[in-house]
C-alpha atoms as a PDB file:
ATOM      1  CA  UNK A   1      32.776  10.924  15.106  1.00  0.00           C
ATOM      2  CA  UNK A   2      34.490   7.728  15.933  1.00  0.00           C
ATOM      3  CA  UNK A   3      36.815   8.021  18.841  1.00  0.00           C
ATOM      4  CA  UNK A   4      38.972   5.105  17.735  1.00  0.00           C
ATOM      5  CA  UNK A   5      41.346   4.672  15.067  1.00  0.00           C
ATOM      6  CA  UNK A   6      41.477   1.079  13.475  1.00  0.00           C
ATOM      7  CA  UNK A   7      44.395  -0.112  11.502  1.00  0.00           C
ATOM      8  CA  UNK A   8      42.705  -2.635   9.345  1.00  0.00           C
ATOM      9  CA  UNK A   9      38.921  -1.692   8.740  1.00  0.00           C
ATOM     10  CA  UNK A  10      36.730  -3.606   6.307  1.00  0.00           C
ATOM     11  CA  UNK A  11      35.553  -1.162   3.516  1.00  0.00           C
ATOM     12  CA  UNK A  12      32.003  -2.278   2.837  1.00  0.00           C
ATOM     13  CA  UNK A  13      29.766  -0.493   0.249  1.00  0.00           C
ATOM     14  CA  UNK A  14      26.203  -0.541   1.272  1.00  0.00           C
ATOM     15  CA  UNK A  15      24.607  -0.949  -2.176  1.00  0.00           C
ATOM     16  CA  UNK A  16      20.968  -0.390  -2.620  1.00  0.00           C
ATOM     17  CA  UNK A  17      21.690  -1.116  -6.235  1.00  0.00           C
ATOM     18  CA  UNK A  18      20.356   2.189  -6.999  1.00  0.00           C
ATOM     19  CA  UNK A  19      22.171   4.886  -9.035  1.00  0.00           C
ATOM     20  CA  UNK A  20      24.370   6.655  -6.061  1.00  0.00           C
ATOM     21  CA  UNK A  21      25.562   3.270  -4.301  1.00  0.00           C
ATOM     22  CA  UNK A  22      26.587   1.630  -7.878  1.00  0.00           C
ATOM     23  CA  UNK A  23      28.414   4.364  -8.847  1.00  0.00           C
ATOM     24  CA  UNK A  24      30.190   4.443  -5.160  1.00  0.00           C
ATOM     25  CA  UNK A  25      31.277   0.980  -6.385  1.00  0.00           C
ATOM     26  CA  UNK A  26      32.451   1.997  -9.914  1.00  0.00           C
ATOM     27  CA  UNK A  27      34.296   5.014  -8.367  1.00  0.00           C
ATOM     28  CA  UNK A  28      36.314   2.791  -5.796  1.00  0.00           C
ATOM     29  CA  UNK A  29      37.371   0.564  -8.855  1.00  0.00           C
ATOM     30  CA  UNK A  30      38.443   3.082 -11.215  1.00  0.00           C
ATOM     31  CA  UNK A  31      39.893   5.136  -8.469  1.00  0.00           C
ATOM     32  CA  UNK A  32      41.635   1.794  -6.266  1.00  0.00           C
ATOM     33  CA  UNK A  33      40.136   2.645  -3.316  1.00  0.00           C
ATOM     34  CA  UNK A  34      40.165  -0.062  -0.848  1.00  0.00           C
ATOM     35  CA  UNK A  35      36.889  -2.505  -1.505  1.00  0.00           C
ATOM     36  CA  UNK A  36      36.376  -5.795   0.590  1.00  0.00           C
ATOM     37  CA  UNK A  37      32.746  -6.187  -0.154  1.00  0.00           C
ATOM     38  CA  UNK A  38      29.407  -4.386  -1.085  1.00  0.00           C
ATOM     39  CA  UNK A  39      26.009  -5.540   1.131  1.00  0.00           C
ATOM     40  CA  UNK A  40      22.687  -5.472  -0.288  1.00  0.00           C
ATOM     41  CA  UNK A  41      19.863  -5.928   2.636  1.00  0.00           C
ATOM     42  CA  UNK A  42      16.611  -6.545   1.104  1.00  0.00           C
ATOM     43  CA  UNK A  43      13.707  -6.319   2.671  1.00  0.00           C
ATOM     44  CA  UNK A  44      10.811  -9.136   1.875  1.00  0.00           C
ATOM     45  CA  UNK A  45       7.256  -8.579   1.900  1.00  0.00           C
ATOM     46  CA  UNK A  46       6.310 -12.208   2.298  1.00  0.00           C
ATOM     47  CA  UNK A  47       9.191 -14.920   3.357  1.00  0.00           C
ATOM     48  CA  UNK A  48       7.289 -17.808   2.560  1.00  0.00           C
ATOM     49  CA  UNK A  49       5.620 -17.009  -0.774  1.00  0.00           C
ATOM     50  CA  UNK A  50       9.127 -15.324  -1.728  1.00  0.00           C
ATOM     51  CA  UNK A  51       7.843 -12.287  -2.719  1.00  0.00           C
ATOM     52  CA  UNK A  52      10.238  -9.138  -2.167  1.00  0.00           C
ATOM     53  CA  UNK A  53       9.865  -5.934  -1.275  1.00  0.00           C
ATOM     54  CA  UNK A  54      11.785  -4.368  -4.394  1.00  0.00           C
ATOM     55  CA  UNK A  55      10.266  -3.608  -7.481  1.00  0.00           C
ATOM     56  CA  UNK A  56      10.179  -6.475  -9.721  1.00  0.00           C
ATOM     57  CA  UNK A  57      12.096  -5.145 -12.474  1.00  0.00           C
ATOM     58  CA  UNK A  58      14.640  -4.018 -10.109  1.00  0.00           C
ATOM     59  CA  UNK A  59      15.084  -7.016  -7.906  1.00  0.00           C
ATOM     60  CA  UNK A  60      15.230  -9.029 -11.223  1.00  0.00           C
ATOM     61  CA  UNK A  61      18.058  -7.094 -12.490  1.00  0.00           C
ATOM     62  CA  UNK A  62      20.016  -7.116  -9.326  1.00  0.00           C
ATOM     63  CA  UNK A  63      20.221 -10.843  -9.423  1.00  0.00           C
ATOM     64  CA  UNK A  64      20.261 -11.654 -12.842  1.00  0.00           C
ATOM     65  CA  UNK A  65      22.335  -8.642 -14.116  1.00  0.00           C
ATOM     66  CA  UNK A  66      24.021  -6.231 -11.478  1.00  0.00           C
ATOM     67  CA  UNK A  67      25.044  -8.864  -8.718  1.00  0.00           C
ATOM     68  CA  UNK A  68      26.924 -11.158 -11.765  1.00  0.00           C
ATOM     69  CA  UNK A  69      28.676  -8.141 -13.335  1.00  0.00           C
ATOM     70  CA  UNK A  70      29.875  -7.150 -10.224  1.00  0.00           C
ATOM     71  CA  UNK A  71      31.192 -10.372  -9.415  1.00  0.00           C
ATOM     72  CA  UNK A  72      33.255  -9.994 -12.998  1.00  0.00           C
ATOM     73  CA  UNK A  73      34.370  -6.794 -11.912  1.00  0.00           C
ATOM     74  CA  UNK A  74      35.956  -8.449  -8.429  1.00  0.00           C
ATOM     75  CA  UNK A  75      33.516  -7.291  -6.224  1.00  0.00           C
ATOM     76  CA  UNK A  76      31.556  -9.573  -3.918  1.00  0.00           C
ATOM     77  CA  UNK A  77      27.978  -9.043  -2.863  1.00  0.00           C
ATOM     78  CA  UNK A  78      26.791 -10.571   0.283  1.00  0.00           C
ATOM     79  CA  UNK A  79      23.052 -10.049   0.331  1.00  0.00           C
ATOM     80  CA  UNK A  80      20.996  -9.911   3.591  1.00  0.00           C
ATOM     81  CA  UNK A  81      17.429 -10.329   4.910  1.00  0.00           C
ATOM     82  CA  UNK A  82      15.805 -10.479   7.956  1.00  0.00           C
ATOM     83  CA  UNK A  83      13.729 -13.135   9.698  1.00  0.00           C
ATOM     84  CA  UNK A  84      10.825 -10.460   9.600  1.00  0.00           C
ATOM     85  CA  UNK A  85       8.695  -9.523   6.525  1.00  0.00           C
ATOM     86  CA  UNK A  86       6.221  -6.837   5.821  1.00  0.00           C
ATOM     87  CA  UNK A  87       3.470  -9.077   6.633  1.00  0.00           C
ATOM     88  CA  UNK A  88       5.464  -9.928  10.195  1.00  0.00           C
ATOM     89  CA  UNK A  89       5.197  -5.829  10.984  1.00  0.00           C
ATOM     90  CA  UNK A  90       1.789  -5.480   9.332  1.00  0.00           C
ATOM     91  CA  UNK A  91       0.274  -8.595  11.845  1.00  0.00           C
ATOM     92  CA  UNK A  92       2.219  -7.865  14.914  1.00  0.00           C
ATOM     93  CA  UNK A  93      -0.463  -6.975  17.973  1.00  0.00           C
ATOM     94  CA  UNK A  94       0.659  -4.026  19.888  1.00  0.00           C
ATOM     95  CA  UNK A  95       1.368  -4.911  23.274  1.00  0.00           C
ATOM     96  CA  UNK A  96       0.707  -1.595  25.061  1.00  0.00           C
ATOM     97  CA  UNK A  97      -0.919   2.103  24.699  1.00  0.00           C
ATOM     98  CA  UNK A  98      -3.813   3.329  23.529  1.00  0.00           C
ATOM     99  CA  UNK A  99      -3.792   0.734  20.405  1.00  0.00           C
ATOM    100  CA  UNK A 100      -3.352  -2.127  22.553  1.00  0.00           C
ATOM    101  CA  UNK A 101      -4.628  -4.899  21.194  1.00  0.00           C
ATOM    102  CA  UNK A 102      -4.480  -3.775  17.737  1.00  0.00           C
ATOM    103  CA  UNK A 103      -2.704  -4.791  14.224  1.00  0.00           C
ATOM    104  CA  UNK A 104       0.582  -2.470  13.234  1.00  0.00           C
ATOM    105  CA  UNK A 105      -1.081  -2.595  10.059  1.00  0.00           C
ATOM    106  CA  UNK A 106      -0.089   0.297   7.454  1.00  0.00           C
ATOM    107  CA  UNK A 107       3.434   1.399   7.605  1.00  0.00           C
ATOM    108  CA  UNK A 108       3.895   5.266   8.921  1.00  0.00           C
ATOM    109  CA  UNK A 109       5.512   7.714   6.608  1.00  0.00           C
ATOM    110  CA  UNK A 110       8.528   9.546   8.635  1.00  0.00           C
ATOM    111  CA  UNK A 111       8.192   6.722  11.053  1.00  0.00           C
ATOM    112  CA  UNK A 112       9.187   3.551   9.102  1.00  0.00           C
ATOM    113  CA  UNK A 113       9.350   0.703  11.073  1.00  0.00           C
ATOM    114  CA  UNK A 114      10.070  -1.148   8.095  1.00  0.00           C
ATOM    115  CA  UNK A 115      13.126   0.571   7.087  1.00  0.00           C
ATOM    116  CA  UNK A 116      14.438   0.162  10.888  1.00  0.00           C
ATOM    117  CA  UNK A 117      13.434  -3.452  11.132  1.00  0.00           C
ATOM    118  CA  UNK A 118      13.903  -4.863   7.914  1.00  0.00           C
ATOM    119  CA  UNK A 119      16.957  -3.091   6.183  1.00  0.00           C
ATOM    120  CA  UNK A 120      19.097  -1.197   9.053  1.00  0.00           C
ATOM    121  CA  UNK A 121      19.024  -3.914  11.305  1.00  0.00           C
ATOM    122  CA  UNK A 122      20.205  -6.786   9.150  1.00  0.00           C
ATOM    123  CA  UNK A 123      23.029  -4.723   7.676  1.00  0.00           C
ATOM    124  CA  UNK A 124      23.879  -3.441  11.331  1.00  0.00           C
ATOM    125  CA  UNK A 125      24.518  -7.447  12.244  1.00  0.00           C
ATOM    126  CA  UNK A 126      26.359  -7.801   9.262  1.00  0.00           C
ATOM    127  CA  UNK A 127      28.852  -5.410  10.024  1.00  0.00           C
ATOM    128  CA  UNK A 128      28.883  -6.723  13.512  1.00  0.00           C
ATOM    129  CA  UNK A 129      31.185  -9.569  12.291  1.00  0.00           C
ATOM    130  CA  UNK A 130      34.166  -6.689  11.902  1.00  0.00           C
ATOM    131  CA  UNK A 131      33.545  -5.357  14.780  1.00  0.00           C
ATOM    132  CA  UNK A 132      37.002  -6.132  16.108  1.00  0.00           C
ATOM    133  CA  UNK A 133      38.516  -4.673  12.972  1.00  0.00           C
ATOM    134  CA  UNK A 134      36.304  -1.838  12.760  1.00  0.00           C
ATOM    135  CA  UNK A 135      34.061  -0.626   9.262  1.00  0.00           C
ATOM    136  CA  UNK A 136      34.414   2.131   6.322  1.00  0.00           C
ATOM    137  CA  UNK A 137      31.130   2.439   5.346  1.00  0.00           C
ATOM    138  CA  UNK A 138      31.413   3.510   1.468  1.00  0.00           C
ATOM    139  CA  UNK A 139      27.797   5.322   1.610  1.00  0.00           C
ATOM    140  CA  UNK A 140      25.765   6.930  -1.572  1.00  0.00           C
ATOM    141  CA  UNK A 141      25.720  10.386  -1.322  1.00  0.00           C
ATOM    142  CA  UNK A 142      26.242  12.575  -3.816  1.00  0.00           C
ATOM    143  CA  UNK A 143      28.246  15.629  -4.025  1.00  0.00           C
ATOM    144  CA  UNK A 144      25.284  18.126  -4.617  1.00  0.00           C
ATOM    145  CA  UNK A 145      23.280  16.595  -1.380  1.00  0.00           C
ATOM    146  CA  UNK A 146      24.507  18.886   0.952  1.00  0.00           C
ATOM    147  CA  UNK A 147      21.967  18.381   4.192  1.00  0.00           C
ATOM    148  CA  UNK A 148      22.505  14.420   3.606  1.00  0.00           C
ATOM    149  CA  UNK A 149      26.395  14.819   3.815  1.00  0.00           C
ATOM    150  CA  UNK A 150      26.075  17.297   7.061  1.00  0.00           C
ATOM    151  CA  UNK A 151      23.688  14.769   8.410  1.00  0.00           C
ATOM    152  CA  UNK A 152      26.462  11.625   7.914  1.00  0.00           C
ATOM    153  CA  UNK A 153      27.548  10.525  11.573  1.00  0.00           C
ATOM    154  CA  UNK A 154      30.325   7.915  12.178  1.00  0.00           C
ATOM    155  CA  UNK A 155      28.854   5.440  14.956  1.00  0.00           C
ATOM    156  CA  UNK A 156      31.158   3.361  16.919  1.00  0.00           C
ATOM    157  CA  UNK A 157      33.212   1.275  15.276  1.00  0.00           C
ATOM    158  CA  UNK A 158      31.400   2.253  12.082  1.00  0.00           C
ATOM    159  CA  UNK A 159      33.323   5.693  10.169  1.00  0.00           C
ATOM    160  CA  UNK A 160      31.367   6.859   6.722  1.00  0.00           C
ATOM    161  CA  UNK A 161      32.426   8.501   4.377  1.00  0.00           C
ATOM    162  CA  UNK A 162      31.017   9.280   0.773  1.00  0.00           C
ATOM    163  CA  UNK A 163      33.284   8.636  -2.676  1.00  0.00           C
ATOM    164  CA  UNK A 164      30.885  10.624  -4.437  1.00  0.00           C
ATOM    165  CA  UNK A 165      31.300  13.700  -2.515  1.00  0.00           C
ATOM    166  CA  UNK A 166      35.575  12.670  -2.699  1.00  0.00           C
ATOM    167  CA  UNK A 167      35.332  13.108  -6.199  1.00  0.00           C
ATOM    168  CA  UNK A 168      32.813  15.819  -6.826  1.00  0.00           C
ATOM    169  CA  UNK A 169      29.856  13.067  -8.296  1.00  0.00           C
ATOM    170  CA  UNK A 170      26.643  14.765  -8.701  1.00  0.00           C
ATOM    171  CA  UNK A 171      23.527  12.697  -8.944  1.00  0.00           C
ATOM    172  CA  UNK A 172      23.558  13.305 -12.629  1.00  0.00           C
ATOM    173  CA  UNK A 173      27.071  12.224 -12.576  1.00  0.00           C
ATOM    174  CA  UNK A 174      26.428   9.291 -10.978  1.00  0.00           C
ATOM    175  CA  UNK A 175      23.383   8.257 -12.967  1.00  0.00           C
ATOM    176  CA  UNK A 176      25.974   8.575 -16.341  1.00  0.00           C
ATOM    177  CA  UNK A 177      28.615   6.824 -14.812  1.00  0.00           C
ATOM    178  CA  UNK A 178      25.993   3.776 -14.285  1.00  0.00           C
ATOM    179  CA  UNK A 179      25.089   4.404 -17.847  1.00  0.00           C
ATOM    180  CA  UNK A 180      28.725   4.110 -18.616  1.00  0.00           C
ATOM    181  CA  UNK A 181      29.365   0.762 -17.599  1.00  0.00           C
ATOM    182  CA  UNK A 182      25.436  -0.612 -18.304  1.00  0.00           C
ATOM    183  CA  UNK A 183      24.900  -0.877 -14.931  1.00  0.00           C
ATOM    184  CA  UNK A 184      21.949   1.371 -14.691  1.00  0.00           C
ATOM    185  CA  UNK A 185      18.963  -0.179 -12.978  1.00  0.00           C
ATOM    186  CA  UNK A 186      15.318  -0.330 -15.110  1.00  0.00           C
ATOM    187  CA  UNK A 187      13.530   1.277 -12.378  1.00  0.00           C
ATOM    188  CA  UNK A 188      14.946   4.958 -13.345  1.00  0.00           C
ATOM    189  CA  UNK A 189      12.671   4.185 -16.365  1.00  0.00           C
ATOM    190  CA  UNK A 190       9.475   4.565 -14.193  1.00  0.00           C
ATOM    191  CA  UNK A 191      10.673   6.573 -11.127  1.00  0.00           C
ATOM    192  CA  UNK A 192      13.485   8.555 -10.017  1.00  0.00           C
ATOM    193  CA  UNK A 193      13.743   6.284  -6.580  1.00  0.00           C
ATOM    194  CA  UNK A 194      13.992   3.266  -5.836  1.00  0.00           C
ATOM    195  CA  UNK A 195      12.628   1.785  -2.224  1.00  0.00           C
ATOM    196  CA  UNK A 196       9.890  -1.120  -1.741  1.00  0.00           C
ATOM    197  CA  UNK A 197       6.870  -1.340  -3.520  1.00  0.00           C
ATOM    198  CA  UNK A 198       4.002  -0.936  -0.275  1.00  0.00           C
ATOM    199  CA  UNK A 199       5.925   2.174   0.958  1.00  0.00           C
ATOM    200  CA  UNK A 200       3.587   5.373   1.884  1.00  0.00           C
ATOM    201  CA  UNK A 201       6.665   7.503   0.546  1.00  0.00           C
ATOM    202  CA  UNK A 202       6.061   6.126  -2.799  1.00  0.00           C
ATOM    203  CA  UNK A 203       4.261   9.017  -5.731  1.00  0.00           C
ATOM    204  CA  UNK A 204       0.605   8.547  -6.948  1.00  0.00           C
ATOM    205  CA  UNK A 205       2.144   7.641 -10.170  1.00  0.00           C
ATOM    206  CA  UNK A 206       4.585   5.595  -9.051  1.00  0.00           C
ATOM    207  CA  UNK A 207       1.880   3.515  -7.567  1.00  0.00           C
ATOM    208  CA  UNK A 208      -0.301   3.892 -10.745  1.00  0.00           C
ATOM    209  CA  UNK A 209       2.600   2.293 -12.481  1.00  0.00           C
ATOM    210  CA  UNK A 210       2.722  -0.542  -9.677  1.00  0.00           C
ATOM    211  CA  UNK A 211      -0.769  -1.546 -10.230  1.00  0.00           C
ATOM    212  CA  UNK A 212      -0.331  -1.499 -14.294  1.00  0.00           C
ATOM    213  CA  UNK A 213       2.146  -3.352 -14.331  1.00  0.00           C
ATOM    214  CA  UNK A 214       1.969  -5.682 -11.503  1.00  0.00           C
ATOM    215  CA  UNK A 215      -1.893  -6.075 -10.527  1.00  0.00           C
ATOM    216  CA  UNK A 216      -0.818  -9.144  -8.795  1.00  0.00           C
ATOM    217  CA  UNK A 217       1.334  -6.998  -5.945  1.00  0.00           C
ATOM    218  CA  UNK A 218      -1.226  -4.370  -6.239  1.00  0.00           C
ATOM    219  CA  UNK A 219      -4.006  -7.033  -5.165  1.00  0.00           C
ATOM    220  CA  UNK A 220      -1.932  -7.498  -1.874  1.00  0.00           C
ATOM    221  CA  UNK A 221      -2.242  -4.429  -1.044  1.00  0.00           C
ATOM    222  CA  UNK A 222      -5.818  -4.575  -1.607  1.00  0.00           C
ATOM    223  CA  UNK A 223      -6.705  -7.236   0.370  1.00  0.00           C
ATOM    224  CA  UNK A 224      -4.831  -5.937   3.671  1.00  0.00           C
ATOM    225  CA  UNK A 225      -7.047  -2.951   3.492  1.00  0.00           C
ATOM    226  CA  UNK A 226      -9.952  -5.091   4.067  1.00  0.00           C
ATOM    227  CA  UNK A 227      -8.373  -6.332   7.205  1.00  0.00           C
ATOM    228  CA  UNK A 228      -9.789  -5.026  10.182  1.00  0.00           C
ATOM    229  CA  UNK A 229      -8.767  -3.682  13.815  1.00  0.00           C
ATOM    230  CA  UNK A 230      -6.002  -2.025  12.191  1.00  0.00           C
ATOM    231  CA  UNK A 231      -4.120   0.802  14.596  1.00  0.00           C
ATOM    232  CA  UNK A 232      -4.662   2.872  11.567  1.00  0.00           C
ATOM    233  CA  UNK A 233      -6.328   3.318   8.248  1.00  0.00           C
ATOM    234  CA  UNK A 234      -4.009   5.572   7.360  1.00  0.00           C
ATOM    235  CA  UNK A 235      -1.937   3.958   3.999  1.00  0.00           C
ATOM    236  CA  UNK A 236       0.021   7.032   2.981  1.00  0.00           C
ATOM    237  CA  UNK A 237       0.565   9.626   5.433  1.00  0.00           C
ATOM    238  CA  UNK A 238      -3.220  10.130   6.860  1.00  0.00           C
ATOM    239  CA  UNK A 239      -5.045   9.198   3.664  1.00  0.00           C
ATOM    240  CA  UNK A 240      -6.605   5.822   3.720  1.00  0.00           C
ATOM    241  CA  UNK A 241      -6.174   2.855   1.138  1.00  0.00           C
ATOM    242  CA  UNK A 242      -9.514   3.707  -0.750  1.00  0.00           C
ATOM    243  CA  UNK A 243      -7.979   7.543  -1.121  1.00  0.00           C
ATOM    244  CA  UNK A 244      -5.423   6.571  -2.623  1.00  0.00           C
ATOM    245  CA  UNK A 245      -7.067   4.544  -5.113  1.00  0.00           C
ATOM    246  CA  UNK A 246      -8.871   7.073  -6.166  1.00  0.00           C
ATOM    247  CA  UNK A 247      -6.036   9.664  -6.603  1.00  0.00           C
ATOM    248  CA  UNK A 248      -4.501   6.896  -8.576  1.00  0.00           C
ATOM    249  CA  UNK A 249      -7.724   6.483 -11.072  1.00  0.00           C
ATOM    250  CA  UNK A 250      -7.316  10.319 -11.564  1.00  0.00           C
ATOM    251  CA  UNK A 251      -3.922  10.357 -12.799  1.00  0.00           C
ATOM    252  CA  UNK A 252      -4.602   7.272 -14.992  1.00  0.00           C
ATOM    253  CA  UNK A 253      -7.497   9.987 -16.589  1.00  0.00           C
ATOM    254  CA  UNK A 254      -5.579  13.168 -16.191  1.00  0.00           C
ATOM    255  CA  UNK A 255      -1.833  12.853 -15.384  1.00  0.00           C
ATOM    256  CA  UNK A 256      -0.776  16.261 -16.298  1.00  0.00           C
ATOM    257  CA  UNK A 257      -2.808  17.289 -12.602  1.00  0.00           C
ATOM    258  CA  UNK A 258       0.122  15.546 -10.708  1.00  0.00           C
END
């Protein structure tokens, strides 16, 4: 826990635009909690090409739907990125141990540099701009998450706290109250979470769906797995691109198995 007491913290929501952090929003409105801002740091898979790292359909809606509405509502989104991109991590030559010499390559699952480098990191400087003033940190967890709640730490000038868990909010309650005000993003149509595209966390049918729908992403992908001197082949926790592939081809024939 914090060991300071500030008199005039900002009270940023960190928005994901998922479920959980819109409601958070939509809860501090109806409820007047204090709200100076909501940050959205999305992570890129290629800076120069513009590609992101969120879903299409959900990075579409954010910008053309969610971020607007939300500006109607009185709530500002500042939206950060950092200089690095997938492709920055994926290329980077490790400098020491027993890969030296070697491409990062595929992203670990449980050990995402990605989610350090790419989306903490940018929001952490963000926030360093009230550091004088010190942070709320409106977070999304829900009310029936109980080892995510025991596992929410204050850090520094940073306290956390949860609206959802103030007011009881269940994920289901929070998916309705998005419903409520339209604000429900399209990717709960495919998948129950949202997170980038390449990540090894990501379901067999969630990347079946990927592929269908946007061969074009799914082709990137494809092509870094015929780069060599890769650390690792390993593309989602141990099992290699190719694997993968060919889990995918067997829920496209026989989705009941997963």
């Amino acid at each position: 826990m914090s060991s300071h007491t500030y008199d005039n913290p900002a009270y940023i929501a960190s928005c994901s635009f998922g479920k959980d952090s819109i409601a958070t929003i939509l809860l501090a409105l109806e409820h007047g909690e204090p709200l100076d801002a909501a940050v959205f740091s999305e992570v890129m898979f290629d800076h120069w090409r513009n590609i992101s790292g969120e879903i299409p359909e959900h990075i579409e809606w954010i910008y053309s739907t969610a971020i607007p509405r939300l500006a109607a509502l009185g709530v500002r989104v500042d939206v950060v990125r950092s200089e690095k991109d997938y492709l920055t991590l994926f290329h980077t030559v490790i400098g020491s141990g027993t890969h030296k010499g070697m491409l990062r390559g595929w992203l670990i699952g449980g050990k995402c540099c990605a989610n350090r480098d790419l989306k903490i990191r940018p929001i952490h400087h963000y926030y360093g701009r009230f550091r004088k003033q010190g942070v709320v940190q409106y977070v999304g967890i829900a009310a029936d998450e109980p080892r995510r709640l025991a596992r929410m730490q204050d850090k520094g000038y940073i306290r956390k706290t949860s609206l959802l868990a103030k007011y009881g909010y269940t994920e289901a309650d929070a998916r309705r109250k998005c419903e409520e005000y339209g604000l429900l993003s399209p990717l709960y149509r495919t998948s129950h979470r949202g997170g980038c595209w390449f990540c090894p966390n990501c379901r067999i049918p969630v990347f079946a769906e990927l592929r269908r729908r946007h061969p074009e992403l799914w082709r990137e992908l494809q092509r870094l797995s015929k780069v060599g001197n890769k650390s690792s082949e390993g593309f989602k926790y141990g099992q290699t691109f190719e694997e993968i592939e060919r889990r995918m081809d067997l829920f496209e024939h026989a989705p009941t198995l997963f």
